[in-house]
N, C-alpha and C. Protein backbone atom coordinates (compact mmCIF):
# COMPACT_ATOMS: atom_id res chain seq x y z
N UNK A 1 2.86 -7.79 -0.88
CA UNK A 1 3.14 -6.56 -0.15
C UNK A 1 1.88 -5.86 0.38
N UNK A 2 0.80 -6.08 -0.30
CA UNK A 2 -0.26 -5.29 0.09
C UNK A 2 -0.59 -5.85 1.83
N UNK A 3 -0.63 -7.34 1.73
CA UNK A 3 -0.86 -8.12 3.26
C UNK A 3 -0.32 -7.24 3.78
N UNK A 4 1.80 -7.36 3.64
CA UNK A 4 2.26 -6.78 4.15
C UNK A 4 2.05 -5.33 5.22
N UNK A 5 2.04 -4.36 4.09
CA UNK A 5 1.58 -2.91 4.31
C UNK A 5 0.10 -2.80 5.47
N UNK A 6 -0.68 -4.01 4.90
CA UNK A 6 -1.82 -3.82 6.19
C UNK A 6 -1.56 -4.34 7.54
N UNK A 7 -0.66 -5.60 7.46
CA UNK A 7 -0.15 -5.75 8.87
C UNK A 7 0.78 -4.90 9.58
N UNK A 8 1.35 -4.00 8.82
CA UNK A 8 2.08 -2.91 9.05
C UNK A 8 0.85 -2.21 9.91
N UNK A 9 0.34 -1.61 9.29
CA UNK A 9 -0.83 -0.52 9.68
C UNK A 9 -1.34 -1.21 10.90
N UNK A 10 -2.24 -2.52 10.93
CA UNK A 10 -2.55 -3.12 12.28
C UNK A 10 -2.02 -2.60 13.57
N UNK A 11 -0.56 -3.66 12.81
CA UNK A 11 0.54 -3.52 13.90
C UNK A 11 0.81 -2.01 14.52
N UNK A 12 1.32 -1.19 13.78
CA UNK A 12 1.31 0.12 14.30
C UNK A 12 0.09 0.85 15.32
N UNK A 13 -0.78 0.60 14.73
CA UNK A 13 -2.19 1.03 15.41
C UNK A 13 -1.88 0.42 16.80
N UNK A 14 -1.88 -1.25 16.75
CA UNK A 14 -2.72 -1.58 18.17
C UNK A 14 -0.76 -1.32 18.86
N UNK A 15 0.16 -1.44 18.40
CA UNK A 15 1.17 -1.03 19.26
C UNK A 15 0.91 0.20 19.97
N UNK A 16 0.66 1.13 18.85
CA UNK A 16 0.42 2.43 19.66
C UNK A 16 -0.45 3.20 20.80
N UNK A 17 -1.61 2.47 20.63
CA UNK A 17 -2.66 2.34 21.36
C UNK A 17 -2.16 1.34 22.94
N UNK A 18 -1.37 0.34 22.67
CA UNK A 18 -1.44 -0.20 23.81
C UNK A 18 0.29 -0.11 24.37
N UNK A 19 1.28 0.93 23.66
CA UNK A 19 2.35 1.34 23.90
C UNK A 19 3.43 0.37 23.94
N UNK A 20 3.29 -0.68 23.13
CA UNK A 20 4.28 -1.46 22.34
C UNK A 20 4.83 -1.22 21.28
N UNK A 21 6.47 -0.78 21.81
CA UNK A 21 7.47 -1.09 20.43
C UNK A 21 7.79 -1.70 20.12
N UNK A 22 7.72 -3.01 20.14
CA UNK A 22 8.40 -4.22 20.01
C UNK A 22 6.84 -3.97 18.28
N UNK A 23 5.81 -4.31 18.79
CA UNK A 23 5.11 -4.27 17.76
C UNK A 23 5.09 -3.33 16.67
N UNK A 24 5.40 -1.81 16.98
CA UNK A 24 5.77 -0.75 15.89
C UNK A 24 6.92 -1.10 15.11
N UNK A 25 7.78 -1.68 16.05
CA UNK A 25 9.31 -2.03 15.21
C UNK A 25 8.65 -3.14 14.36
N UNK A 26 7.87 -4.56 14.65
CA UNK A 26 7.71 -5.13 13.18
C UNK A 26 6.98 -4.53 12.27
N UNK A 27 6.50 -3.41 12.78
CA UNK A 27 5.37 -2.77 11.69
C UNK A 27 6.23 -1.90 10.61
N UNK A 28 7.09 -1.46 11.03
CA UNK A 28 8.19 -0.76 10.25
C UNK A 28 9.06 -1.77 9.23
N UNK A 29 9.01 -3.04 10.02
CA UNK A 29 10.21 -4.06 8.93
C UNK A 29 8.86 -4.60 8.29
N UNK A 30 7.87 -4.67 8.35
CA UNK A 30 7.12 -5.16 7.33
C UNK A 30 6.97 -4.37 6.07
N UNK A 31 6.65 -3.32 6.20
CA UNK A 31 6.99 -1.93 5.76
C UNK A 31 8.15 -1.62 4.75
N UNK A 32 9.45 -1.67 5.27
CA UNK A 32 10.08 -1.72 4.83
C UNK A 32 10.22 -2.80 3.88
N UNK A 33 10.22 -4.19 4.16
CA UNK A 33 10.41 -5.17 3.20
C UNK A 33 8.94 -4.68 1.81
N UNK A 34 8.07 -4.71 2.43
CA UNK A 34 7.27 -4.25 1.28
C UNK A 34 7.56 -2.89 0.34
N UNK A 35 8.15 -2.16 0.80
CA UNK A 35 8.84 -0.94 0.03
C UNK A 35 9.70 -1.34 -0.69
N UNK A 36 10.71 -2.03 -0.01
CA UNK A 36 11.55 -1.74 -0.67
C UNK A 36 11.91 -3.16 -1.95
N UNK A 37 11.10 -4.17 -1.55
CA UNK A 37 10.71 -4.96 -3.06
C UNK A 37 9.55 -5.53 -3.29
N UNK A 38 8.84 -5.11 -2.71
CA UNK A 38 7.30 -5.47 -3.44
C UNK A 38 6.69 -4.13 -4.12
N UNK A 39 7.35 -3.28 -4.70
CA UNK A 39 6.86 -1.84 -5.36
C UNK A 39 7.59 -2.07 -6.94
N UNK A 40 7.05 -2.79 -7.92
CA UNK A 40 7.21 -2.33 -9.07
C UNK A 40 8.15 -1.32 -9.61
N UNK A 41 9.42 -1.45 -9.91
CA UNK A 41 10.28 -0.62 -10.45
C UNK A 41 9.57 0.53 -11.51
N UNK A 42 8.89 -0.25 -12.52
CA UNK A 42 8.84 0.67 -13.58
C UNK A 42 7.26 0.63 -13.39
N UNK A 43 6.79 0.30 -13.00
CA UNK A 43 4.68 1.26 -12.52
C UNK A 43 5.26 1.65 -11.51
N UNK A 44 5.47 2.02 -10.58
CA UNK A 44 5.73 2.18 -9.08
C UNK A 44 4.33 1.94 -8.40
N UNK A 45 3.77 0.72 -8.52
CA UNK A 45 3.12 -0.02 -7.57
C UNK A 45 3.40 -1.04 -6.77
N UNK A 46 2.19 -1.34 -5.92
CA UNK A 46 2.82 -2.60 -4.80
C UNK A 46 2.29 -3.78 -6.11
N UNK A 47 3.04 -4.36 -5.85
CA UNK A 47 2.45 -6.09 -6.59
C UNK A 47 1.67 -7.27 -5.52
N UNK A 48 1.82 -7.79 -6.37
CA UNK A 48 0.38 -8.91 -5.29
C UNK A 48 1.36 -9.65 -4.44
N UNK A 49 2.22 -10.07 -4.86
CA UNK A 49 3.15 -11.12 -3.72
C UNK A 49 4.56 -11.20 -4.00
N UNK A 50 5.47 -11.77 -2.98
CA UNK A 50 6.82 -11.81 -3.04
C UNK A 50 7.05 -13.45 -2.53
N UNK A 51 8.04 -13.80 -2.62
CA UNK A 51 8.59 -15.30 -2.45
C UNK A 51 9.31 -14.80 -0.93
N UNK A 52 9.90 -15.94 -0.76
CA UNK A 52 10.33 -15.66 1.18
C UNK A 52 11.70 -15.64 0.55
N UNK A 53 12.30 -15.02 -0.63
CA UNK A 53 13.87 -14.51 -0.64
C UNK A 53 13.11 -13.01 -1.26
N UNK A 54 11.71 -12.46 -1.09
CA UNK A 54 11.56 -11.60 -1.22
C UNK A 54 11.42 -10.70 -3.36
N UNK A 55 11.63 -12.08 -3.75
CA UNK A 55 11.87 -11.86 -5.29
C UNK A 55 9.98 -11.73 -5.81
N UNK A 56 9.84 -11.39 -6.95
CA UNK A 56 8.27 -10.95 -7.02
C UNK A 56 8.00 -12.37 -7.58
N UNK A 57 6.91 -12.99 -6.87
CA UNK A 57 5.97 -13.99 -7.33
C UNK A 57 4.71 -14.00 -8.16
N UNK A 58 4.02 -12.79 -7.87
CA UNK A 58 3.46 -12.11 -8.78
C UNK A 58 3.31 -11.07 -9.20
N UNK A 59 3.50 -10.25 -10.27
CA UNK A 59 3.80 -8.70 -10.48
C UNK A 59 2.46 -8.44 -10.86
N UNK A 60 1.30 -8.81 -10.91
CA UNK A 60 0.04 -7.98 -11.12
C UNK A 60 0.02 -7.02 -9.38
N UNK A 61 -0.53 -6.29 -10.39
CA UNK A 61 -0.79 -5.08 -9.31
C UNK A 61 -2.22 -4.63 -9.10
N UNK A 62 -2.84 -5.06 -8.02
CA UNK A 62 -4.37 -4.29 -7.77
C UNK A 62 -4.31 -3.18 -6.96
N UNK A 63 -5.85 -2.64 -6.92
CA UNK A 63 -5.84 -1.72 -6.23
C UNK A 63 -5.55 -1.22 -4.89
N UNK A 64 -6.23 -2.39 -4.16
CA UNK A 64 -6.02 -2.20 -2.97
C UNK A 64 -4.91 -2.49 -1.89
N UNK A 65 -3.88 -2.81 -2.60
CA UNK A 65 -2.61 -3.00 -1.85
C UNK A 65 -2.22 -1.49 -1.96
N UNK A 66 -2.47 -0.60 -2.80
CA UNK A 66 -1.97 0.91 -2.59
C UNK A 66 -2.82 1.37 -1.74
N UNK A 67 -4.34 1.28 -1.35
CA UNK A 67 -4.74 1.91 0.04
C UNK A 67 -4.11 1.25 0.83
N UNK A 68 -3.55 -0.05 0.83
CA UNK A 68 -2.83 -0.09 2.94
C UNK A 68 -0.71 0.49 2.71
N UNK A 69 -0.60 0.46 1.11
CA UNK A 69 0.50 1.06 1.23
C UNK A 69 0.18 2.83 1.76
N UNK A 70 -1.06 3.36 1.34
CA UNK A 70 -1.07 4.50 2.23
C UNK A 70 -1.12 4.49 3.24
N UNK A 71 -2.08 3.69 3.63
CA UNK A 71 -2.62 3.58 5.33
C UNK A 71 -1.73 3.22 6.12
N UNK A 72 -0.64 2.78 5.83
CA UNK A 72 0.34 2.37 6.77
C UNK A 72 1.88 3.50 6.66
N UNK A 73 1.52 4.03 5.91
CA UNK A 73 2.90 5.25 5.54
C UNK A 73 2.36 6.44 6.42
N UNK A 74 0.96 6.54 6.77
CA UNK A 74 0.66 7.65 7.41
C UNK A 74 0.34 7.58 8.31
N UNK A 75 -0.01 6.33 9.05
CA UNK A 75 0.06 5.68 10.34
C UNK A 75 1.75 5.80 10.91
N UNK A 76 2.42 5.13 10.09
CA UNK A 76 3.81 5.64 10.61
C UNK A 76 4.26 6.84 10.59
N UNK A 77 3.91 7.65 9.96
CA UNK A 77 4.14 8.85 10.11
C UNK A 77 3.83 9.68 11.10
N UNK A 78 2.81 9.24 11.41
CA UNK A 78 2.12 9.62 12.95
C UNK A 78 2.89 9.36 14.08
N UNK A 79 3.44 8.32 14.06
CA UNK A 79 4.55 7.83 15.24
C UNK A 79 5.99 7.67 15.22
N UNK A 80 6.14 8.52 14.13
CA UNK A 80 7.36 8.84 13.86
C UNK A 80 7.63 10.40 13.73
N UNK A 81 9.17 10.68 14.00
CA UNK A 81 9.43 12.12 13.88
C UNK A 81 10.59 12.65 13.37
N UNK A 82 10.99 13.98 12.48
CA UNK A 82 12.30 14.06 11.74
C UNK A 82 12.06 12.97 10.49
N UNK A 83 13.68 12.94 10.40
CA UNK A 83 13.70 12.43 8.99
C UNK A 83 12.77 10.80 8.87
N UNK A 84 12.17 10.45 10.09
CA UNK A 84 11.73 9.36 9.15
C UNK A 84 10.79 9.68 9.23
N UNK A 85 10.15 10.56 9.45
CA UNK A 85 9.02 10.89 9.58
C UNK A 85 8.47 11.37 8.02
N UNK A 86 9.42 11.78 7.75
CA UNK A 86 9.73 12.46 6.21
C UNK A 86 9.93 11.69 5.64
N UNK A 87 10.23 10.47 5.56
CA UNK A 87 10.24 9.17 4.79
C UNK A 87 8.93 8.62 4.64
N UNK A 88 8.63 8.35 5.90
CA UNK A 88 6.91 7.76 5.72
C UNK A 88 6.05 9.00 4.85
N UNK A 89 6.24 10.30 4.77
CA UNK A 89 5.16 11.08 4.36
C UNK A 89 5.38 10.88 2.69
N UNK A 90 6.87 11.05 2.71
CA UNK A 90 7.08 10.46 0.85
C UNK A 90 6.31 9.49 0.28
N UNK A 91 6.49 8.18 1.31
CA UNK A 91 6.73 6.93 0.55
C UNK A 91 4.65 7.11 0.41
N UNK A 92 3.93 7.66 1.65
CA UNK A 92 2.38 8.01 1.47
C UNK A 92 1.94 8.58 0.24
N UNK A 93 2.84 9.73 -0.52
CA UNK A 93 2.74 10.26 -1.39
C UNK A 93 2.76 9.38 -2.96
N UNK A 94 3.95 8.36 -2.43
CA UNK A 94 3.83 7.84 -3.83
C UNK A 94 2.90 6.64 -3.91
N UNK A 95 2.32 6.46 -2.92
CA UNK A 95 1.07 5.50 -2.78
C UNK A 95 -0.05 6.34 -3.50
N UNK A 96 -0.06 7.68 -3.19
CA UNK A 96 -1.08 7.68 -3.75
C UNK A 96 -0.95 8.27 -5.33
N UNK A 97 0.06 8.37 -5.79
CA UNK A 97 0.80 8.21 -6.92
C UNK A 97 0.17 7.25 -7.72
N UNK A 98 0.45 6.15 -6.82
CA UNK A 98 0.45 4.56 -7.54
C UNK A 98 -0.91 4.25 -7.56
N UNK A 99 -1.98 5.10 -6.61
CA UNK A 99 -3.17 5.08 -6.95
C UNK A 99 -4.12 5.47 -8.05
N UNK A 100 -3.36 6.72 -8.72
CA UNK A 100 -3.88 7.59 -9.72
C UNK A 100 -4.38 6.43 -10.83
N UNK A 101 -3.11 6.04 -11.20
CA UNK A 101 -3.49 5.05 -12.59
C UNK A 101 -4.85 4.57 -12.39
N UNK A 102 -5.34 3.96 -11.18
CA UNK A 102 -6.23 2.48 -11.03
C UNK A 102 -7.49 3.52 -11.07
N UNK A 103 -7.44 5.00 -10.73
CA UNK A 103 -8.71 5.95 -10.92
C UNK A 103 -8.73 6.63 -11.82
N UNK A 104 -8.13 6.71 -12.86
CA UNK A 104 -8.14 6.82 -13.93
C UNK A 104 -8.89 6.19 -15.14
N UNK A 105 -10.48 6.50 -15.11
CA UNK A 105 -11.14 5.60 -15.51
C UNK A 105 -12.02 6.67 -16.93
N UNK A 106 -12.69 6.08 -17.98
CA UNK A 106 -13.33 6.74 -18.76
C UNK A 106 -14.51 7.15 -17.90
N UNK A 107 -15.22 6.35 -17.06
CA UNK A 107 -16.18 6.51 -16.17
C UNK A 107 -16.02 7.01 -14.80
N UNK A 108 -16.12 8.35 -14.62
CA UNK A 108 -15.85 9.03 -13.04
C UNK A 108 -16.76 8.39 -11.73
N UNK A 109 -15.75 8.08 -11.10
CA UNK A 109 -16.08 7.00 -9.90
C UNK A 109 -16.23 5.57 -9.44
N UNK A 110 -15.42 5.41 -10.90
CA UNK A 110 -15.20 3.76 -11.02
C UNK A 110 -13.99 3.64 -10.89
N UNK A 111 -13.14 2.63 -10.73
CA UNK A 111 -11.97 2.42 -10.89
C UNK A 111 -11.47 1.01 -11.60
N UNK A 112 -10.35 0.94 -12.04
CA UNK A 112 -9.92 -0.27 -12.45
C UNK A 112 -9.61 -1.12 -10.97
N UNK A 113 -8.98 -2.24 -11.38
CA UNK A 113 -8.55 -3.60 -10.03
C UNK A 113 -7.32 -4.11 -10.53
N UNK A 114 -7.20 -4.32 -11.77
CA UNK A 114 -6.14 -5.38 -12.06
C UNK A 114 -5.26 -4.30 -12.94
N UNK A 115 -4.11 -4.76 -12.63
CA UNK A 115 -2.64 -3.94 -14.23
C UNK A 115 -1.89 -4.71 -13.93
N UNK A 116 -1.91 -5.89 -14.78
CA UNK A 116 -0.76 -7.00 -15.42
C UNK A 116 0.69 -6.48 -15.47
N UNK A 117 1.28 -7.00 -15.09
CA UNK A 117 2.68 -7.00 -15.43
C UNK A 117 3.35 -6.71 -16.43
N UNK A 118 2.61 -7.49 -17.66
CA UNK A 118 3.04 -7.15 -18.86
C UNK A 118 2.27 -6.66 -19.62
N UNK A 119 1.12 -6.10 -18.88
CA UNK A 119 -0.25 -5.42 -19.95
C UNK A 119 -0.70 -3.84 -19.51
N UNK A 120 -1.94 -3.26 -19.81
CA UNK A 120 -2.68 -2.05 -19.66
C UNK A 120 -3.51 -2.86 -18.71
N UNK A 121 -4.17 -1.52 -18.23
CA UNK A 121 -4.79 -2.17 -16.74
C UNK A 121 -6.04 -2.71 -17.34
N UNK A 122 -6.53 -4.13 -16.86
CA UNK A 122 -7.78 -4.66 -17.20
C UNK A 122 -8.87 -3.83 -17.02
N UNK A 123 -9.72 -3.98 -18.81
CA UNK A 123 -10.67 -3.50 -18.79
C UNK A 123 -11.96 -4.14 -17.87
N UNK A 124 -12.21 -4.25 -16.91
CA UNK A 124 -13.12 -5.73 -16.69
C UNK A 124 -13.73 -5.05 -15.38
N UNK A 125 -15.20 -6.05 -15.01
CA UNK A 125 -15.82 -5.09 -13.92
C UNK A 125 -14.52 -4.97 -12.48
N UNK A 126 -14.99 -3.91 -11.89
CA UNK A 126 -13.93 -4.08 -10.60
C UNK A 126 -14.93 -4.28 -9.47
N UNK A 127 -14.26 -5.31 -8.38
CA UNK A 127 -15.10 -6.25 -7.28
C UNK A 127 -15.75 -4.44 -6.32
N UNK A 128 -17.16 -4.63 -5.88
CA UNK A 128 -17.50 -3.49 -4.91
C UNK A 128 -16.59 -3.31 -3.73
N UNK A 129 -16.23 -4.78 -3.37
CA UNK A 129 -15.41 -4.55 -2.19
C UNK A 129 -14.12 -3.98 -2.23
N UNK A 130 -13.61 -3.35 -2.98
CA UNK A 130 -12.34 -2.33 -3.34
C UNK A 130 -12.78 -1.17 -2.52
N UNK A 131 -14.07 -1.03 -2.85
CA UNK A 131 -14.62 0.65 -2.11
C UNK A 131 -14.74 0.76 -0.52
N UNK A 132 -14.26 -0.55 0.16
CA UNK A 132 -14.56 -0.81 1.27
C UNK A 132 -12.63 -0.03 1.21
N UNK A 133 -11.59 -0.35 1.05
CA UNK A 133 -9.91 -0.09 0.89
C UNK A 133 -9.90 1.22 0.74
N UNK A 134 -10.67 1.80 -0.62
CA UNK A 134 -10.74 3.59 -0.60
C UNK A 134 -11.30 4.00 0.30
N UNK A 135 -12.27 3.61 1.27
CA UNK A 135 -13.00 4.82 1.97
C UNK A 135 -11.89 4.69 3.20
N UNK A 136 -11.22 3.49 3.48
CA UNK A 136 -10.62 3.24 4.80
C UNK A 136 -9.08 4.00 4.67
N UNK A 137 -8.62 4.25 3.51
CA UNK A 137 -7.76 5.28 2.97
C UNK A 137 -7.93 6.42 2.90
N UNK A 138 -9.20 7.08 2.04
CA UNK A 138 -9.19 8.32 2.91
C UNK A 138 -9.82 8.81 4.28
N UNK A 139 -9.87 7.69 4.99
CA UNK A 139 -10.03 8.15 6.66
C UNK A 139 -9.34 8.39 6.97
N UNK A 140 -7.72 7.29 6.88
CA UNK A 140 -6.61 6.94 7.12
C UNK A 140 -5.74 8.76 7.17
N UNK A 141 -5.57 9.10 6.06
CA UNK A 141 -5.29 10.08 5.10
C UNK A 141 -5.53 11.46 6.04
């Protein structure tokens, strides 16, 4: 879902910019399919992948699939208006919801990367290139 959510965001961007709906509309069903089953029932995060009947292939959850689940909820939100507009601003909200956990660190300004499926989020170094996903989130934002 995280792919997902960023080809969402792409898509939306360069549709909008070059005034294609055909491209916003897949940016929305990508979107959607990633909402609505690649988000962890009980963490309410995105997970790393789905199978092509959409069932979870892998339920670890990193960080950076919740910056493009933001980046793409508020990108649509931008090009949307009324109630779905109000949908995308929710579903932004609980992205960054789903972000809290992974910054939630003993050490301020670090973050975790990995939360297992069936575990607490790995104690373990987290890759620099995550910080490249946060800064492009809160631009996004």
């Amino acid at each position: 879902p995280g792919h997902q959510f960023e080809w969402a965001w792409l898509l939306v961007r360069w549709g909008s910019l070059r005034g294609n709906d055909e491209a916003i509309g897949k940016a929305k069903r990508l979107f959607e399919i990633g909402e609505a089953y690649g988000i962890c029932p009980r963490r309410k995060v995105a997970v790393m992948s789905l199978y092509d009947d959409f069932s979870v292939h892998d339920g670890l959850a990193r960080l950076w699939p919740q910056t493009e689940w933001l980046k793409a909820s508020v990108r649509l939100a931008s090009v949307t208006g009324g109630e779905e507009r109000q949908r995308y601003l929710a579903s932004g909200l609980s992205a960054i919801g789903a972000l809290q956990p992974f910054l939630d660190t003993p050490v301020k300004g670090l973050w975790f990367d990995k939360w297992p499926a069936d575990r607490p989020m790995l104690d373990e170094p987290a890759p620099a290139s995550t910080f490249y996903h946060i800064v492009c989130a809160i631009y996004e934002a």
